[in-house]
Structure formats: C-alpha cells, structure tokens
C-alpha atoms as a PDB file:
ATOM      1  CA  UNK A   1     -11.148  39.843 -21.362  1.00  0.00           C
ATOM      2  CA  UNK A   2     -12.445  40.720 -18.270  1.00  0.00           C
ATOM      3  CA  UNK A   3      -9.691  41.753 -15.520  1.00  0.00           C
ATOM      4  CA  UNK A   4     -11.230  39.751 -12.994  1.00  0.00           C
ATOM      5  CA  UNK A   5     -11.037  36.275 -15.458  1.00  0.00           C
ATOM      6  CA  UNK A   6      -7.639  37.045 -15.792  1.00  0.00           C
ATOM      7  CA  UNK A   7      -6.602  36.269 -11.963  1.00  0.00           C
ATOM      8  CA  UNK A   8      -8.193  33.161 -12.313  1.00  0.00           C
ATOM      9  CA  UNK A   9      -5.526  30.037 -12.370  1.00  0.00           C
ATOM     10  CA  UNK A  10      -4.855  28.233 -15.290  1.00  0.00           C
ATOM     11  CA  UNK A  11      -7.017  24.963 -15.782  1.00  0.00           C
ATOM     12  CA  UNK A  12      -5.864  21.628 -13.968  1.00  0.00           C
ATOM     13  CA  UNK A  13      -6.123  18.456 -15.646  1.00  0.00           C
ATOM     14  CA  UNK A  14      -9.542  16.795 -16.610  1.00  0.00           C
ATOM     15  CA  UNK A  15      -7.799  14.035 -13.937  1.00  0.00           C
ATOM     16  CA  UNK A  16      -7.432  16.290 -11.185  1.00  0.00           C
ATOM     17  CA  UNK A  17     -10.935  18.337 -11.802  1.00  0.00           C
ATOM     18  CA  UNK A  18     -12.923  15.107 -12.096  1.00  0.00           C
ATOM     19  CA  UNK A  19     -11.398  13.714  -8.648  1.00  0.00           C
ATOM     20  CA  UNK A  20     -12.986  16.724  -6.628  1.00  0.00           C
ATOM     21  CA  UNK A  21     -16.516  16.435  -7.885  1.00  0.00           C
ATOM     22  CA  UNK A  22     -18.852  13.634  -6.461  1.00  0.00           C
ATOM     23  CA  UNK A  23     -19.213  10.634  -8.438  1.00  0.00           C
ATOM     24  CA  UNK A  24     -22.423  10.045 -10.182  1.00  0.00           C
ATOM     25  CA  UNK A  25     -25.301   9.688  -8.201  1.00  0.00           C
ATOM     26  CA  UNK A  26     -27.265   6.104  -7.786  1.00  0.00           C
ATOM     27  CA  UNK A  27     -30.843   6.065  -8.659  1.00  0.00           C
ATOM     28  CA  UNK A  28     -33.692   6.419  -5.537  1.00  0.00           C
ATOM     29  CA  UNK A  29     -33.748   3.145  -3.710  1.00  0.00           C
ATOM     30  CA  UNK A  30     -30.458   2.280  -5.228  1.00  0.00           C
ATOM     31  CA  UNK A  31     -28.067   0.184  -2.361  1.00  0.00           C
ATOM     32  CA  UNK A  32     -25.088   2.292  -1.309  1.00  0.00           C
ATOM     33  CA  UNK A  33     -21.658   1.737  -1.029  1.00  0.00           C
ATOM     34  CA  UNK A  34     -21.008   4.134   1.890  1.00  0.00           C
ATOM     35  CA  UNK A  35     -20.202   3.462   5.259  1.00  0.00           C
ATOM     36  CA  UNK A  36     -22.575   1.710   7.708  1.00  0.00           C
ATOM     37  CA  UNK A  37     -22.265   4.368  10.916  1.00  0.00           C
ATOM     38  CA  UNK A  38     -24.772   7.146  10.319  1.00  0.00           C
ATOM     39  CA  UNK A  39     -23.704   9.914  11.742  1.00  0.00           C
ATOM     40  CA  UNK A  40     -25.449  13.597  12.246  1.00  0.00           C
ATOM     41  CA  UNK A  41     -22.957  16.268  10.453  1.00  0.00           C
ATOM     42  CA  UNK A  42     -24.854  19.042   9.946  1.00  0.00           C
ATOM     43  CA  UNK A  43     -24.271  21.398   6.991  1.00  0.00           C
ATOM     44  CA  UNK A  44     -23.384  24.308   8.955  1.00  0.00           C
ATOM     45  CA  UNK A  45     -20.744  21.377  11.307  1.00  0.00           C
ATOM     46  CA  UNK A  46     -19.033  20.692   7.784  1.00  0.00           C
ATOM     47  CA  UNK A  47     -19.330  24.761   6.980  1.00  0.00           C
ATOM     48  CA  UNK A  48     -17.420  25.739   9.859  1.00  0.00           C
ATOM     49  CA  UNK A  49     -14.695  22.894   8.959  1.00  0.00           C
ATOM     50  CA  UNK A  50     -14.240  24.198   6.020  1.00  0.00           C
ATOM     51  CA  UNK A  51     -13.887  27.585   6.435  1.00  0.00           C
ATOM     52  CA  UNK A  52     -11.280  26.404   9.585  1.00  0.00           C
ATOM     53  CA  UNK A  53      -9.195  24.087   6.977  1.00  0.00           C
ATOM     54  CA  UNK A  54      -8.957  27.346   4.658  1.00  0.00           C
ATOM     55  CA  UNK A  55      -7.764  29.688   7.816  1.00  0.00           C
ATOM     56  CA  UNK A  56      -5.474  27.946   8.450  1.00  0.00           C
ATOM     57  CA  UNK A  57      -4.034  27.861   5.231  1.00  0.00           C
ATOM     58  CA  UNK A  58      -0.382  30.018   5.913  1.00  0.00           C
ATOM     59  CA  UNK A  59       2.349  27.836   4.020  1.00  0.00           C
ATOM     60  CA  UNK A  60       2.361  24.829   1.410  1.00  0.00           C
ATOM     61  CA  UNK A  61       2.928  22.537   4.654  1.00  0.00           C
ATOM     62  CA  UNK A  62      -0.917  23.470   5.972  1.00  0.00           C
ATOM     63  CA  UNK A  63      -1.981  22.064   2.465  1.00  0.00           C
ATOM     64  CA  UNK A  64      -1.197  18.371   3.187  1.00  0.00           C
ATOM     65  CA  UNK A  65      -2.897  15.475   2.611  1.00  0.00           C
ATOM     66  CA  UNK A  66      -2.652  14.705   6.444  1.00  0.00           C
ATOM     67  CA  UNK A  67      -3.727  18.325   7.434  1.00  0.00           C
ATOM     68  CA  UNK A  68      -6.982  18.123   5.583  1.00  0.00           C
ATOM     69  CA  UNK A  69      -7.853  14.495   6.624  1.00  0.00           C
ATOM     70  CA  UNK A  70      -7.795  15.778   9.858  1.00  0.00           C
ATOM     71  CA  UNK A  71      -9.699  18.886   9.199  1.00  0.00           C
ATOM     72  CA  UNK A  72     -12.557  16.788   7.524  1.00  0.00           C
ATOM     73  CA  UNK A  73     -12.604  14.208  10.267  1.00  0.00           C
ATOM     74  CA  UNK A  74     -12.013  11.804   7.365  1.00  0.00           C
ATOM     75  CA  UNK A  75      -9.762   8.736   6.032  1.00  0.00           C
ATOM     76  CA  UNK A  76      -8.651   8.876   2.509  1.00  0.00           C
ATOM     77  CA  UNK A  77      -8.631   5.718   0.447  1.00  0.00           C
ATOM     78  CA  UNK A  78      -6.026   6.193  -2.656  1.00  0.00           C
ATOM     79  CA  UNK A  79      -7.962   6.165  -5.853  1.00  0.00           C
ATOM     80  CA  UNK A  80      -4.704   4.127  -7.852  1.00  0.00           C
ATOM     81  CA  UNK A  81      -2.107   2.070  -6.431  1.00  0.00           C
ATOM     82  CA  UNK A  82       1.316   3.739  -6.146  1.00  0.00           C
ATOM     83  CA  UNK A  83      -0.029   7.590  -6.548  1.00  0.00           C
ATOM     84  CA  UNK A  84      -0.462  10.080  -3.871  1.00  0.00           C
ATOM     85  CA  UNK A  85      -4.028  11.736  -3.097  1.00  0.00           C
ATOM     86  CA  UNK A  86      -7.197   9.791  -1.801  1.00  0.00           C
ATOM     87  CA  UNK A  87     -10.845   9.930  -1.420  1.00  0.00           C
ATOM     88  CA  UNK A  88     -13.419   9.809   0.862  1.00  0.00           C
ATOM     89  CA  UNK A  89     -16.563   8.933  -0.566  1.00  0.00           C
ATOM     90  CA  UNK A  90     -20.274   8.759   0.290  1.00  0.00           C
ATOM     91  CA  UNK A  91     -19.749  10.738   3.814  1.00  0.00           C
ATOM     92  CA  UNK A  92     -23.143  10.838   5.331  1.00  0.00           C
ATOM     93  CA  UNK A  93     -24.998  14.031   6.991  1.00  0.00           C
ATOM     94  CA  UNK A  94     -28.030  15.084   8.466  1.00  0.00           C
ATOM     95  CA  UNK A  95     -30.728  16.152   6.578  1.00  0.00           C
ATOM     96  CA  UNK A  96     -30.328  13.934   3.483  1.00  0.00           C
ATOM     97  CA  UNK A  97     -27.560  15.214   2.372  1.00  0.00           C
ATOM     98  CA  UNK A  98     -23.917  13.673   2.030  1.00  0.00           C
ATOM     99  CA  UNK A  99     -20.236  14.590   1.119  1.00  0.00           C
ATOM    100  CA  UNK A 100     -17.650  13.542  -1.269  1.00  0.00           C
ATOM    101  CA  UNK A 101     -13.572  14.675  -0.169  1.00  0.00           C
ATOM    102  CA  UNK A 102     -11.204  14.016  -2.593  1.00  0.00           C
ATOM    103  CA  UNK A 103      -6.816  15.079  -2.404  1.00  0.00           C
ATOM    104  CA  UNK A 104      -5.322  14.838  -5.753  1.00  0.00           C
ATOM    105  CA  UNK A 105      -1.788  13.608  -6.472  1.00  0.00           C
ATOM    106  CA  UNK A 106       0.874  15.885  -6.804  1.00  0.00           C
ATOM    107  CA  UNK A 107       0.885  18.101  -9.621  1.00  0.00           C
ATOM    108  CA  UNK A 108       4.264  19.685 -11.343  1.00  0.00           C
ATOM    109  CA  UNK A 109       4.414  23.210 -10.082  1.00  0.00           C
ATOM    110  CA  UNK A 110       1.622  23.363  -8.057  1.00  0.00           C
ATOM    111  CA  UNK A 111       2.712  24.265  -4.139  1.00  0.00           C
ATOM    112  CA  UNK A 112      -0.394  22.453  -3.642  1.00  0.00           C
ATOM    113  CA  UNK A 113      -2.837  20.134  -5.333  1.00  0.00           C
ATOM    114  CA  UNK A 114      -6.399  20.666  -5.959  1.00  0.00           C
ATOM    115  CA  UNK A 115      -8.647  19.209  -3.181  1.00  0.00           C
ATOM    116  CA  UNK A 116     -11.648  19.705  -1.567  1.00  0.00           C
ATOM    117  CA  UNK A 117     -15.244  18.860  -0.901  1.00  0.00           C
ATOM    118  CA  UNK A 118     -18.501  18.230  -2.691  1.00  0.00           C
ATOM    119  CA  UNK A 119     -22.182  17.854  -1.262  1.00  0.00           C
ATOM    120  CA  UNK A 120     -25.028  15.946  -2.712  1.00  0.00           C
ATOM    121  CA  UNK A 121     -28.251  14.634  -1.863  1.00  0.00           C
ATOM    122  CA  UNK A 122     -28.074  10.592  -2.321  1.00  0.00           C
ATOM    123  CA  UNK A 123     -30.897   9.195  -4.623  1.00  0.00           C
ATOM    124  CA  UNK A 124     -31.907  12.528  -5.867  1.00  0.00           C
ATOM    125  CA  UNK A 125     -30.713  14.992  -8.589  1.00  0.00           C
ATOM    126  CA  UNK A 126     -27.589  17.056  -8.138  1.00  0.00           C
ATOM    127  CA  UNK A 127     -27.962  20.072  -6.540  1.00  0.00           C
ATOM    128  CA  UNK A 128     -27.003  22.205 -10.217  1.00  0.00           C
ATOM    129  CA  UNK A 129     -29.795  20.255 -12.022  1.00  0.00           C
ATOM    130  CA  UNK A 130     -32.538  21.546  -9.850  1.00  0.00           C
ATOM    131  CA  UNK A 131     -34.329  25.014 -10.086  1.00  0.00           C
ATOM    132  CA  UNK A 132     -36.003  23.849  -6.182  1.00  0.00           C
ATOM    133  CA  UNK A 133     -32.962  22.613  -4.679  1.00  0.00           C
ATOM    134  CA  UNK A 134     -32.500  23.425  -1.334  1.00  0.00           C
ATOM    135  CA  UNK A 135     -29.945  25.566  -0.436  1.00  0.00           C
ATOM    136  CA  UNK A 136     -27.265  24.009   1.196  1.00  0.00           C
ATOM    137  CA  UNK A 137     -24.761  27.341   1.929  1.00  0.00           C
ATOM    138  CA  UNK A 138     -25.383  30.453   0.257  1.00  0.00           C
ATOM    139  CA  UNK A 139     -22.250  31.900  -1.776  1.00  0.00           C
ATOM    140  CA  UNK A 140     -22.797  35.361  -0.130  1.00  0.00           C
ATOM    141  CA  UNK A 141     -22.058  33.597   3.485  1.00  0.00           C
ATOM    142  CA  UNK A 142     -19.281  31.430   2.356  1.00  0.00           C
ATOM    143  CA  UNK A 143     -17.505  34.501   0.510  1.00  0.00           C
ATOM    144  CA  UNK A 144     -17.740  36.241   3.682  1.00  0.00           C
ATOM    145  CA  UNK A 145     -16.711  33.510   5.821  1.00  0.00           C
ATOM    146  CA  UNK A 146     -13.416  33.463   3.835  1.00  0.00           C
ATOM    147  CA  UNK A 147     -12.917  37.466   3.186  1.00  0.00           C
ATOM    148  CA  UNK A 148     -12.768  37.100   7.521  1.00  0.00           C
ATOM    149  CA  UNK A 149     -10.271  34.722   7.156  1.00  0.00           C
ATOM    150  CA  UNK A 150      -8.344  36.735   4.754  1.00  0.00           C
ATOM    151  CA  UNK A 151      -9.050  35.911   1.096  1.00  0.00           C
ATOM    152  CA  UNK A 152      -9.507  38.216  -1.554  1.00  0.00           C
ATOM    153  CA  UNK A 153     -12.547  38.179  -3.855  1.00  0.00           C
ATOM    154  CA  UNK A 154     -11.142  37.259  -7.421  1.00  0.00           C
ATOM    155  CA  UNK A 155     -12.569  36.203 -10.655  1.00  0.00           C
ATOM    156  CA  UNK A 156     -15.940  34.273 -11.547  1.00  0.00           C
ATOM    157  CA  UNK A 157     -16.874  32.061 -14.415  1.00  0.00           C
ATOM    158  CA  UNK A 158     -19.121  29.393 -15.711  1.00  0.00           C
ATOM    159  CA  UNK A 159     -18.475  26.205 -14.510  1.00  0.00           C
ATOM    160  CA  UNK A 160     -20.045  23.203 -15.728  1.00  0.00           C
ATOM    161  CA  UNK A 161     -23.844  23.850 -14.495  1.00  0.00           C
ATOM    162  CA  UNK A 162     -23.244  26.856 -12.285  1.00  0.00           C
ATOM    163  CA  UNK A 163     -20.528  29.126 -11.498  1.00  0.00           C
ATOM    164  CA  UNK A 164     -16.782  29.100 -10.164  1.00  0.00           C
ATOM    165  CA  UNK A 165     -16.143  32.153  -7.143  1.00  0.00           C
ATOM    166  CA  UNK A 166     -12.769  32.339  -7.021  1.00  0.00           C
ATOM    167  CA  UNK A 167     -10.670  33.640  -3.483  1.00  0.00           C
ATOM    168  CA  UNK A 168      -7.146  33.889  -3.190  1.00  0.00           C
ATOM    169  CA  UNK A 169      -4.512  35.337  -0.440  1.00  0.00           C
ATOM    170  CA  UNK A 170      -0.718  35.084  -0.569  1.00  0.00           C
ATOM    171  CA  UNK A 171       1.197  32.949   1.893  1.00  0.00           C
ATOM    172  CA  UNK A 172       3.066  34.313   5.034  1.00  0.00           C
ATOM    173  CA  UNK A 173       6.587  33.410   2.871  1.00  0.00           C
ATOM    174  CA  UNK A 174       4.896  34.932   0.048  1.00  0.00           C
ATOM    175  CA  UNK A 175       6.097  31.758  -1.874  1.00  0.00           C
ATOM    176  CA  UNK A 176       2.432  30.543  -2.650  1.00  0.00           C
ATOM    177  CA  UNK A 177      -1.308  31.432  -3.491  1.00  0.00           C
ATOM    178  CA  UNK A 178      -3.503  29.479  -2.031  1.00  0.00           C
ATOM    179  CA  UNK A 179      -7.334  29.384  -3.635  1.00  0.00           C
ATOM    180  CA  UNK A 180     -10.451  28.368  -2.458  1.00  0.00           C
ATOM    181  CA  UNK A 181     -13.003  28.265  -5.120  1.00  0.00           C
ATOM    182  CA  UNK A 182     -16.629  28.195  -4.468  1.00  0.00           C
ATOM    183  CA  UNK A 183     -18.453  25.862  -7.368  1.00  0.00           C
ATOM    184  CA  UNK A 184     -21.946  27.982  -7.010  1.00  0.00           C
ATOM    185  CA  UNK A 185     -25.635  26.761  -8.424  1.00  0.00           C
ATOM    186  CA  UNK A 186     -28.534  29.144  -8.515  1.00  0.00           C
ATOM    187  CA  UNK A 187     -31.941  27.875  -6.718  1.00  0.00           C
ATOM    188  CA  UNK A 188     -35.619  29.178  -5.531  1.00  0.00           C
ATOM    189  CA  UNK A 189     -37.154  30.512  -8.654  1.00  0.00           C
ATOM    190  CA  UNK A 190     -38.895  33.174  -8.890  1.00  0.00           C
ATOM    191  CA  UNK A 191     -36.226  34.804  -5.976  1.00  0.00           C
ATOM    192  CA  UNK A 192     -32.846  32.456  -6.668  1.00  0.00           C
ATOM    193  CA  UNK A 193     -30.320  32.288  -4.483  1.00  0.00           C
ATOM    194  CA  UNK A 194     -26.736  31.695  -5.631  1.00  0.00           C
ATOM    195  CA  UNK A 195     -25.382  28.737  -3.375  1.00  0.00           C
ATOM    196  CA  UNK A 196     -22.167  26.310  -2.669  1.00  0.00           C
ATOM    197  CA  UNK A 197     -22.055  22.879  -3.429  1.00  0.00           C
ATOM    198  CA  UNK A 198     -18.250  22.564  -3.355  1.00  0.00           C
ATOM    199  CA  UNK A 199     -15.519  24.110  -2.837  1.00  0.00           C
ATOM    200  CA  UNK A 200     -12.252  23.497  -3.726  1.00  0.00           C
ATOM    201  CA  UNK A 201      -8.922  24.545  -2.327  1.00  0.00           C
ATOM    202  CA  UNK A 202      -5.231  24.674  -4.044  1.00  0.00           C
ATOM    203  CA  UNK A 203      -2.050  26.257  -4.004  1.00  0.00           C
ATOM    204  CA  UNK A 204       0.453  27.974  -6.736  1.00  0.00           C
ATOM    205  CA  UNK A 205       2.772  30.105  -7.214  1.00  0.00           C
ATOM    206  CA  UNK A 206       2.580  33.845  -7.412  1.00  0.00           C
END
C-alpha cells in the first residue's frame, strides 16, 4: 500500500459522509426549497471563507459548530431532533451555482466532527457527472491556498466520482489533527483540469 494512503484517516460513518455531500439535485424547472433572498456570493467570496475557516483552525475549540456558522455566514438547521450538528441547505451564489454546509454530530474519538461544504449547480448535473463542467476552484489553487496556511499535502484516493486530496497539520497543543480534504472532479476534455467541489474539514487525534 501506498505510503501516502496510509496517512489517510480511517473512514467515518456512511451517516456522517452522507451529511457533507449535497442532497440530490431537483430536475430543471423543478420549484426549490431554498431561501427566498438571492444573494451574490461569488465562488472566489466562499473560496476565501473557506480557506479563512481552515487557518484558523489551531485547537479542537476553533472546530465548533458556532465557529464555522460564523465563518460560512450561515444558520444551521439540526437534521434530527435531540442530536448535535446542522445543515444549511440550498445556499444560493452567483453564477448559477449554490452551496450545501453541513456539521455532523459528535463522533466518539473524533476532536472534531466531519463538516464542511459542497457546491452544485441547481437544475443541472453534478459537477463529477460532467466531462464540460465548469470549473468552479481548481485543486492546484485550493492545495496551495491551504499549504500557505500551513497544511501538509497527504494522501489521495478515489472517491465516489472523483478524487479525495487529503491536508493535514497538527494542532498548537499537539493534541489534534485537523484535515481538510478536497473532494476533486476532473473537467475540460481534451486538457482536464482537476477541480474542488467540496471540501471537508475534521479533527483527530495524532
């Protein structure tokens, strides 16, 4: 096995994986649930959030539920009564696309639960499932964005329809690990670019 592959974190729960990604996507001309207030988030807007939230990422305490609310400009709605974790979903942007947040509840020896943030295009097909998709941030930016911050290039693997980028760095206790994983699809045949649709952030221990 590959050593790269072998700093990658053990697999979380189908529950907690499935929370992250956005939920299935209606059908063109479909009504939507999502809120009424259009606003005009732009992808590089939500970029530069994202790459903040993960900066500031020093102990388990940055990793709260509140913390990244605040750092998405978002509200979390609890997905089940009486458990921790919320979602945000159908958060519109500028140029068609939208975002899905998601915190999941507490998970037994994690420092701190998966969470993060997936982008779609409403109406049309997920950003994995098409060869002309545009790209919405490529993976060589975003990996670069967060070696500046301080992460460490890990492991890679197939994920789903595309890829899992893995980067990691150590807590200023050295009590946890925090991750942020870019979930990559490939796009503009015959030159592809690798690019992010989500990423995903969580915390163990060493």
């Amino acid at each position: 096995m590959s050593s790269l592959l072998a700093v990658l974190p053990a697999c979380a729960p189908a529950s907690d994986v499935i929370a992250i990604s956005a939920p299935p996507q209606p059908e063109a001309g479909a009504p939507s649930n999502g809120p009424a207030a259009v606003r005009t988030l732009s992808a590089s807007n939500l970029q530069q959030r994202l790459v903040a939230y993960a900066a500031s990422l020093h102990e388990p305490s940055d990793a709260s539920e509140g913390k990244f609310s605040r750092a998405m400009e978002i509200t979390l709605t609890p997905v089940e009564e009486g458990r921790g974790g919320g979602e945000a979903k159908d958060q519109p942007m500028a140029d068609g696309y939208a975002f899905y947040a998601s915190y999941g509840s507490p998970t037994r020896g994690m420092k701190a639960p998966y969470h993060g943030v997936s982008i779609y295009r409403p109406g049309k097909k997920a950003l994995t499932e098409d060869p002309q998709a545009p790209c919405f941030w490529a993976a060589s930016t975003a990996g670069e964005a967060l070696a500046a911050s301080g992460y460490e290039r890990g492991g890679e693997r197939g994920y789903q329809r595309g890829r899992l980028q893995q980067y990691r760095r150590t807590s200023s206790d050295g009590s946890t690990v925090f991750y942020a994983d870019l979930l990559t699809y490939t796009t503009g045949a015959p030159s592809p670019k690798v690019c992010v649709y989500e990423v995903r952030f969580s915390g163990d221990v060493p």
